[in-house]
Protein backbone atom coordinates (compact mmCIF):
# COMPACT_ATOMS: atom_id res chain seq x y z
CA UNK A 1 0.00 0.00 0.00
CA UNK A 2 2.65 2.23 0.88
CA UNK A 3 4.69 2.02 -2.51
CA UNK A 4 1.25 2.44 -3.92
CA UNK A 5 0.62 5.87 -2.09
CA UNK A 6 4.37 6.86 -3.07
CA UNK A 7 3.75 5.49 -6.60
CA UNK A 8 0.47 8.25 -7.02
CA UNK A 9 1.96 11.30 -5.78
CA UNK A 10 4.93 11.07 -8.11
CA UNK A 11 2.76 10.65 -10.75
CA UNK A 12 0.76 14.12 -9.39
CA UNK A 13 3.72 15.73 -10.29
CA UNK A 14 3.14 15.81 -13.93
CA UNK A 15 -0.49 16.17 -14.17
CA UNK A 16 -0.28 19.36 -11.48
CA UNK A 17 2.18 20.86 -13.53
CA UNK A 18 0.87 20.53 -16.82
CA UNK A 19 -2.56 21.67 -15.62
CA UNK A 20 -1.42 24.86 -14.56
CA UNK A 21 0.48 25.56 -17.04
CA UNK A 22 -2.23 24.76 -19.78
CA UNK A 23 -4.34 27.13 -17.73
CA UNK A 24 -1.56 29.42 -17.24
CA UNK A 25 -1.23 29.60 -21.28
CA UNK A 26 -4.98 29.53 -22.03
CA UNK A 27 -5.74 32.58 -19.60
CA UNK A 28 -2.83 34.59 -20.95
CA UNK A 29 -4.21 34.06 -24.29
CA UNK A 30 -7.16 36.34 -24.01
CA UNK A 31 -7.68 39.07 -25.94
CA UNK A 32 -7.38 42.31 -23.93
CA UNK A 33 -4.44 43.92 -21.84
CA UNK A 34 -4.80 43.99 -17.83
CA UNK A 35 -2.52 46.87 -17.08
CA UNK A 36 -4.22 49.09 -20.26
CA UNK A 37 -7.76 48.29 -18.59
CA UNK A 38 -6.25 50.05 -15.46
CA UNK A 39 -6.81 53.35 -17.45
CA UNK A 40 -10.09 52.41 -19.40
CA UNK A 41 -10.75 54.71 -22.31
CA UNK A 42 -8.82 57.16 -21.13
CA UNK A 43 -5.36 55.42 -21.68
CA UNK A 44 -2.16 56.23 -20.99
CA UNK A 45 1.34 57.12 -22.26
CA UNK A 46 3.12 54.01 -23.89
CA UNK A 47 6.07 54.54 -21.47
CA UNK A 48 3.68 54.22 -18.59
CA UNK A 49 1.79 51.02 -20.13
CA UNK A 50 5.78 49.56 -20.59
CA UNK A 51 6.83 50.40 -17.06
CA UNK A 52 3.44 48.39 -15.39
CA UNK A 53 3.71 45.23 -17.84
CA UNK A 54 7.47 44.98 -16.62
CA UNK A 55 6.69 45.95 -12.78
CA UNK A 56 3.83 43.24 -13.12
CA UNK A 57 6.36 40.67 -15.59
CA UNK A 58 4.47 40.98 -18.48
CA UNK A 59 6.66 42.02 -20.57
CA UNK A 60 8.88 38.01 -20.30
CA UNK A 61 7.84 35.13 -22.34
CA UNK A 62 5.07 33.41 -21.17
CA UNK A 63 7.15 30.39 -19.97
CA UNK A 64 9.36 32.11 -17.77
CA UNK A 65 5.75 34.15 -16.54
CA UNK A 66 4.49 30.68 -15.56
CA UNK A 67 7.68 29.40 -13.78
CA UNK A 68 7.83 32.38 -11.72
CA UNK A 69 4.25 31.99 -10.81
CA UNK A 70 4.76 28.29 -10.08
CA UNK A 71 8.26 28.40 -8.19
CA UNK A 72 6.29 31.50 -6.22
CA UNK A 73 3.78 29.44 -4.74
CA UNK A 74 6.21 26.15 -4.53
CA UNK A 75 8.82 27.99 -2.52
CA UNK A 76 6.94 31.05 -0.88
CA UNK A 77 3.41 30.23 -1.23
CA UNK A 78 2.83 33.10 -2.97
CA UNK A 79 0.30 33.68 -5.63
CA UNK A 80 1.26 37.24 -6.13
CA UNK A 81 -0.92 40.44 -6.40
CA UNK A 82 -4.24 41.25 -8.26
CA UNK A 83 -3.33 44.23 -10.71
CA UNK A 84 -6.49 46.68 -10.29
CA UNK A 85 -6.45 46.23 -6.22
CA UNK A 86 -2.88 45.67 -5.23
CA UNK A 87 -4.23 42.87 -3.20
CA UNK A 88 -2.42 39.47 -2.17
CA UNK A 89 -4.74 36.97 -4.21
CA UNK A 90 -3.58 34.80 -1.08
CA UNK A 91 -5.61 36.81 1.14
CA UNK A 92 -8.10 37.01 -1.93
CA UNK A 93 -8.56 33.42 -1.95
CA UNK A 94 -8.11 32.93 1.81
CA UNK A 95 -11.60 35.07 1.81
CA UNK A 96 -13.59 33.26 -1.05
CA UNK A 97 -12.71 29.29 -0.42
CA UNK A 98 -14.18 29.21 2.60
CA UNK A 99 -16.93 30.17 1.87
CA UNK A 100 -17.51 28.41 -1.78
CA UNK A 101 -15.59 25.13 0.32
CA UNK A 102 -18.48 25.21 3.21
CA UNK A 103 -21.32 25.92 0.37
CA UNK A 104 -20.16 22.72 -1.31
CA UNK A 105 -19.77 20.45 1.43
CA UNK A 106 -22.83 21.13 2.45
CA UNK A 107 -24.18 20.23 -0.92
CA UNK A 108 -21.93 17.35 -1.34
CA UNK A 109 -23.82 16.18 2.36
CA UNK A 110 -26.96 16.54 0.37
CA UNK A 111 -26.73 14.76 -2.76
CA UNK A 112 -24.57 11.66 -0.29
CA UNK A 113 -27.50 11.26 2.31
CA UNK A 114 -30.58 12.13 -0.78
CA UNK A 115 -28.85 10.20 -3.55
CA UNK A 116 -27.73 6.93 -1.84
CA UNK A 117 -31.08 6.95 -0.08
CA UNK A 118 -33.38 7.30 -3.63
CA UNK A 119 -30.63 4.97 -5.26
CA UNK A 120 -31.22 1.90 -2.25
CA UNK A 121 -34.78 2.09 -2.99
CA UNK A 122 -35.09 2.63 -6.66
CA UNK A 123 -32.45 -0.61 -7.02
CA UNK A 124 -34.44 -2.64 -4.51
CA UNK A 125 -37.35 -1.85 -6.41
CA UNK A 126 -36.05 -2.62 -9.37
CA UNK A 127 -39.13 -2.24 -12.16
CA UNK A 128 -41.65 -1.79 -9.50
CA UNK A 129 -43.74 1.74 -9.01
CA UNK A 130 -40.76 3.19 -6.45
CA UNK A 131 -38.48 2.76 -8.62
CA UNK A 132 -40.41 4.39 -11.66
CA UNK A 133 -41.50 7.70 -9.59
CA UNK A 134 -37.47 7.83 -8.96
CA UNK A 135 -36.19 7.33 -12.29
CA UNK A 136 -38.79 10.10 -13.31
CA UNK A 137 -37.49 12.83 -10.75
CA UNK A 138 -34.23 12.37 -11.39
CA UNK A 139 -34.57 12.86 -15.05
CA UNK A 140 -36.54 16.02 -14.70
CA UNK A 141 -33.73 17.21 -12.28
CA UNK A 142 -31.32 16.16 -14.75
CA UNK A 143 -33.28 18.31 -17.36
CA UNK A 144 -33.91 21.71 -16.08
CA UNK A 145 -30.61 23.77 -16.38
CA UNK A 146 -28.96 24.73 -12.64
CA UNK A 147 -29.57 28.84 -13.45
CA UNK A 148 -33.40 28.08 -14.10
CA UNK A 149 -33.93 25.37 -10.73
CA UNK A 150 -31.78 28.54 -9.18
CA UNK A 151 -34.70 31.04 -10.35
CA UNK A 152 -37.13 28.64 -9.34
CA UNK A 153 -36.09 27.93 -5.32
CA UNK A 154 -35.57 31.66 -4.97
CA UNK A 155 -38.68 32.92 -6.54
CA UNK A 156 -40.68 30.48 -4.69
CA UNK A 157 -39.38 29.78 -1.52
CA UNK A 158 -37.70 33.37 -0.79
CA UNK A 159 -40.27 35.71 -2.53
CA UNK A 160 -43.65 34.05 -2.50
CA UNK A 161 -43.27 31.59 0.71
CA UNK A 162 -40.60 33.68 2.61
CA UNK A 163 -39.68 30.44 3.77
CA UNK A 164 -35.75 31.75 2.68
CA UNK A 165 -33.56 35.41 2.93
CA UNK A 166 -33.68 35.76 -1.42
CA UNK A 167 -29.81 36.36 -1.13
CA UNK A 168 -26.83 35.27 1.18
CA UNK A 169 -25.97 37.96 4.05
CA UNK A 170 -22.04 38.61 4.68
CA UNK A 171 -22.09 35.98 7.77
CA UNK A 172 -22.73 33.40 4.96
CA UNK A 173 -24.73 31.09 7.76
CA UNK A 174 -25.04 27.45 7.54
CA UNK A 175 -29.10 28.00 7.43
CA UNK A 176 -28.42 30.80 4.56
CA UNK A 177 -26.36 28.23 2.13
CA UNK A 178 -29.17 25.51 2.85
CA UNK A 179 -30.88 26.88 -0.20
CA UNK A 180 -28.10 27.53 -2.95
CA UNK A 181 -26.21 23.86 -1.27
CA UNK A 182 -29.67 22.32 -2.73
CA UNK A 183 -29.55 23.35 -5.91
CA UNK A 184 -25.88 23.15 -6.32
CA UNK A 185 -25.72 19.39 -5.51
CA UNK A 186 -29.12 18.81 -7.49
CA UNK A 187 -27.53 17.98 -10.58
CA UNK A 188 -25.20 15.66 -8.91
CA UNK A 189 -27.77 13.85 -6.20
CA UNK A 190 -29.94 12.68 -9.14
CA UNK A 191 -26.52 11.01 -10.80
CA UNK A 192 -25.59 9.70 -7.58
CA UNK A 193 -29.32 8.14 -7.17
CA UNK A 194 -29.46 7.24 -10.51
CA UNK A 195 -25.50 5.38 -10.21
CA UNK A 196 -26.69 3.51 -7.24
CA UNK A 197 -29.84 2.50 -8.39
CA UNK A 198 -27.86 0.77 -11.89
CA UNK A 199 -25.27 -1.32 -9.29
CA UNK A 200 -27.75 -2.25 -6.99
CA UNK A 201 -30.22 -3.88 -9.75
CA UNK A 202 -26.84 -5.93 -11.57
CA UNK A 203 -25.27 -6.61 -8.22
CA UNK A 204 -29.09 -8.05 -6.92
CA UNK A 205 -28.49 -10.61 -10.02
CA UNK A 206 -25.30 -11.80 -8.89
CA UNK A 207 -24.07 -15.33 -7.51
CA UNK A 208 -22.47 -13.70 -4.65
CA UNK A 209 -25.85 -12.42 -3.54
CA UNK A 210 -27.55 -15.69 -4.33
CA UNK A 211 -25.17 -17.39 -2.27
CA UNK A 212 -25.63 -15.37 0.83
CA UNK A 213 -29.08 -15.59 0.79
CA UNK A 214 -29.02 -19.60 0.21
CA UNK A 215 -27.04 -19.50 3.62
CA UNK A 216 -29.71 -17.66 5.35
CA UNK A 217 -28.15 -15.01 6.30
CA UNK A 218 -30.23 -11.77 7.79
CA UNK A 219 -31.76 -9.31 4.57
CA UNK A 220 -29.83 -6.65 6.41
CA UNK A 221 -26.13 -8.66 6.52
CA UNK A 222 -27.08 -9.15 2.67
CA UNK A 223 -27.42 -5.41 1.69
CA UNK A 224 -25.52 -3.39 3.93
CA UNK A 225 -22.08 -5.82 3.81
CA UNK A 226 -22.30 -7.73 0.15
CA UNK A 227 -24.43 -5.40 -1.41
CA UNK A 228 -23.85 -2.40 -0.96
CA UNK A 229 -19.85 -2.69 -1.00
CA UNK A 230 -19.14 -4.16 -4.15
CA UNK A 231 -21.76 -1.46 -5.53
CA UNK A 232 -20.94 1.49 -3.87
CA UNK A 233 -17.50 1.28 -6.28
CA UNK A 234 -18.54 3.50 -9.76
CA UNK A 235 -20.65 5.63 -7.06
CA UNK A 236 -17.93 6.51 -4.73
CA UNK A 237 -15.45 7.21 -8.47
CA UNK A 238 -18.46 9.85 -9.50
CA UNK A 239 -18.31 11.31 -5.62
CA UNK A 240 -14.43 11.85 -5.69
CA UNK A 241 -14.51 13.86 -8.51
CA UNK A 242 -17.76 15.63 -7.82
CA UNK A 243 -16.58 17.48 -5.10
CA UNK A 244 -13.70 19.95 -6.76
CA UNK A 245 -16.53 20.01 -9.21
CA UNK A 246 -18.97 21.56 -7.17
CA UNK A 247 -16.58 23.88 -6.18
CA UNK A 248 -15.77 24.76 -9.56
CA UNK A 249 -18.94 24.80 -10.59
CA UNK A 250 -20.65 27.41 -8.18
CA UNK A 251 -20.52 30.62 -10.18
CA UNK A 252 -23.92 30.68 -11.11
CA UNK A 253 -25.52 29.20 -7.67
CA UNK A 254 -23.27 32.14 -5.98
CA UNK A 255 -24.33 34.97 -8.65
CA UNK A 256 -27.84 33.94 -8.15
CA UNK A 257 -28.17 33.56 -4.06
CA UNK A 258 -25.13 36.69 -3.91
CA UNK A 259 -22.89 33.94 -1.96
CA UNK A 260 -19.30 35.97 -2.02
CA UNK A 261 -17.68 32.67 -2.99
CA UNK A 262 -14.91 31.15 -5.53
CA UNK A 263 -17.82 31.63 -8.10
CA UNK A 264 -18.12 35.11 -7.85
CA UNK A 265 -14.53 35.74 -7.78
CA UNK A 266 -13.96 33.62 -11.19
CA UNK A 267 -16.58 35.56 -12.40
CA UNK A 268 -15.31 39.45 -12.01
CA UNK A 269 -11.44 37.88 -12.30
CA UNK A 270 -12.33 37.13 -15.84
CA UNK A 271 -14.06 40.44 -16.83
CA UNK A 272 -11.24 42.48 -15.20
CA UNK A 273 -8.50 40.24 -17.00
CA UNK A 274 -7.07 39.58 -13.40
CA UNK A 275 -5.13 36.47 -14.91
CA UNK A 276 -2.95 35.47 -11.91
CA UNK A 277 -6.22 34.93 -9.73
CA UNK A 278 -8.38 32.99 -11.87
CA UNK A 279 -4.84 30.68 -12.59
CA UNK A 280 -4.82 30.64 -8.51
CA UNK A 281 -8.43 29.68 -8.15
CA UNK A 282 -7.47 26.84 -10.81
CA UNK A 283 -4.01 25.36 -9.08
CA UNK A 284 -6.11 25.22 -5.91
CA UNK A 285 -8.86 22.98 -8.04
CA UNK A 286 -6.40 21.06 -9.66
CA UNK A 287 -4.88 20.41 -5.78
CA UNK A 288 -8.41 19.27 -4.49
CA UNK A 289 -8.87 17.01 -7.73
CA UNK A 290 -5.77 15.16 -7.20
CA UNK A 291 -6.35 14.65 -3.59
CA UNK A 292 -9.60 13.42 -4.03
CA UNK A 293 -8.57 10.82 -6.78
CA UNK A 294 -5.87 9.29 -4.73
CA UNK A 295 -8.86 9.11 -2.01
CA UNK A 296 -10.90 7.22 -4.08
CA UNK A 297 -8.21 4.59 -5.21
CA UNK A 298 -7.61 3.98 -1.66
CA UNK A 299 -11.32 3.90 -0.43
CA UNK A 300 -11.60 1.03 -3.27
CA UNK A 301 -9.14 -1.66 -1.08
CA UNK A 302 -11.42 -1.01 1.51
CA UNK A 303 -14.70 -1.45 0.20
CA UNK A 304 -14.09 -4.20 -2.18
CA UNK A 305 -11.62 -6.83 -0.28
CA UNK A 306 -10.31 -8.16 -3.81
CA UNK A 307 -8.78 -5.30 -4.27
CA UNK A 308 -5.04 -5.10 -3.47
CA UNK A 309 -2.62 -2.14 -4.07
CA UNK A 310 1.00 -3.38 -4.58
């Protein structure tokens, strides 16, 4: 196991820094210059517009830009400075991942506890009415776009029930991200749901399930230990990857419930050309991804006893 573990984060070297630095090289590629949007229509003096791209590095070629990012954060941990604020995007990000990282755990709670739960019973009932009424709500959450369920929950439950605050105060509560955590993680609870219900139905047909119940063994020994093991496996591979996705994946949940998250940040780094934070925002994604995978690989020894990491 150990050599295994060793094995995976040498091979996270590569794939980290290849990420970033097709990120680095896609973000750079835009169309539009950072330090002449300082000045807006206005402008400025060409000497001036020199001066900033060289106080900032612009001015080097774009591979020696992105190893002086990377060795930055690598050696100092630093991500280095937004270029309309001044401010550390360290402190930048220090303020918005919280946040966004709380928002999607919360979600990632929900779709776990709603998904598994709709998933036991629509693969129990395989065929029968239960299973039916699931397969049918999960494709109709599956259908309607995240922006318009978004519009939906807050028009409903904020304006006309008042059940909800329409938008997310600055204390960012655990009650306040109940709402946008719901419709972030819909997408992903009706995959979930829909995953577990597919396993559940083939494993049900298997000899290893025949078996246990030809010994007589309890219903619940047969589900919750050789059932639901061996199927929880292409479910817990969608789950390990679904989290840095819901955190990737909040700018529109955040623009519509005003959550001052990751998504928000993206959102206005992109329109003000602020390069070196949406790369940041990225790196830190591409961290969460890795993590999560090696998580995954591991969680699969222990769920499946077949399974054995050399």
């Amino acid at each position: 196991m150990g050599r295994y573990v060793a094995r995976r984060l040498l091979q996270m070297i590569p794939v980290f820094f290849g990420t970033t630095l097709l990120i680095f090289m896609m973000v750079y590629s835009l169309p539009g210059d950072p330090v002449a949007g300082l000045f807006g229509d206005k402008g400025t003096d060409p000497a001036t517009l020199a001066k900033l791209r060289h106080e900032y590095g612009l001015d080097l070629p774009i591979l020696q830009q992105y190893w002086n990012y990377i060795s930055n954060i690598l050696f100092h941990f630093d991500f280095g400075q937004q270029i309309r604020s001044g401010r550390e995007i360290t402190d930048v990000l220090g303020s918005a991942f919280p946040v966004t990282l709380r928002l999607a755990l919360l979600a990632f709670t929900i779709e776990i506890v709603l998904g598994l739960a709709l998933g036991i019973v629509a693969g129990l009932k395989a065929g029968k009415l239960a299973d039916n009424l699931i397969l049918v709500l999960t494709l109709l959450i599956i259908s309607v776009p995240v922006f318009v369920l978004g519009f939906i929950v807050k028009t409903v439950f904020a304006f006309q029930l008042g059940w909800i605050a329409p938008n997310v105060s600055n204390d960012e509560t655990w009650g306040e991200l109940i709402a946008p955590a719901i419709v972030l993680g819909s997408l992903s609870l009706a995959y979930v749901a829909r995953l577990t219900r597919t396993s559940m139905a083939e494993n049900l047909r298997a000899d290893y399930v025949r078996t246990a119940v030809a010994k007589g063994l309890p219903k619940r020994r047969v589900i919750g230990v050789h059932l639901m093991r061996n199927s929880m496996i292409p479910v817990v591979t969608f789950l390990g990857t679904d989290i840095g996705a819901l955190m990737g994946g909040a700018v529109v949940t955040e623009g519509i419930f005003n959550v001052k998250g990751v998504g928000g940040l993206i959102y206005e780094s992109i329109i003000r050309r602020e390069g070196l934070t949406v790369v940041g925002v990225v790196t830190v994604l591409v961290v969460v991804y890795l993590i999560a995978s090696l998580l995954v690989d591991l969680l699969y020894a222990v769920m499946d006893p077949r399974i054995r990491y050399a």
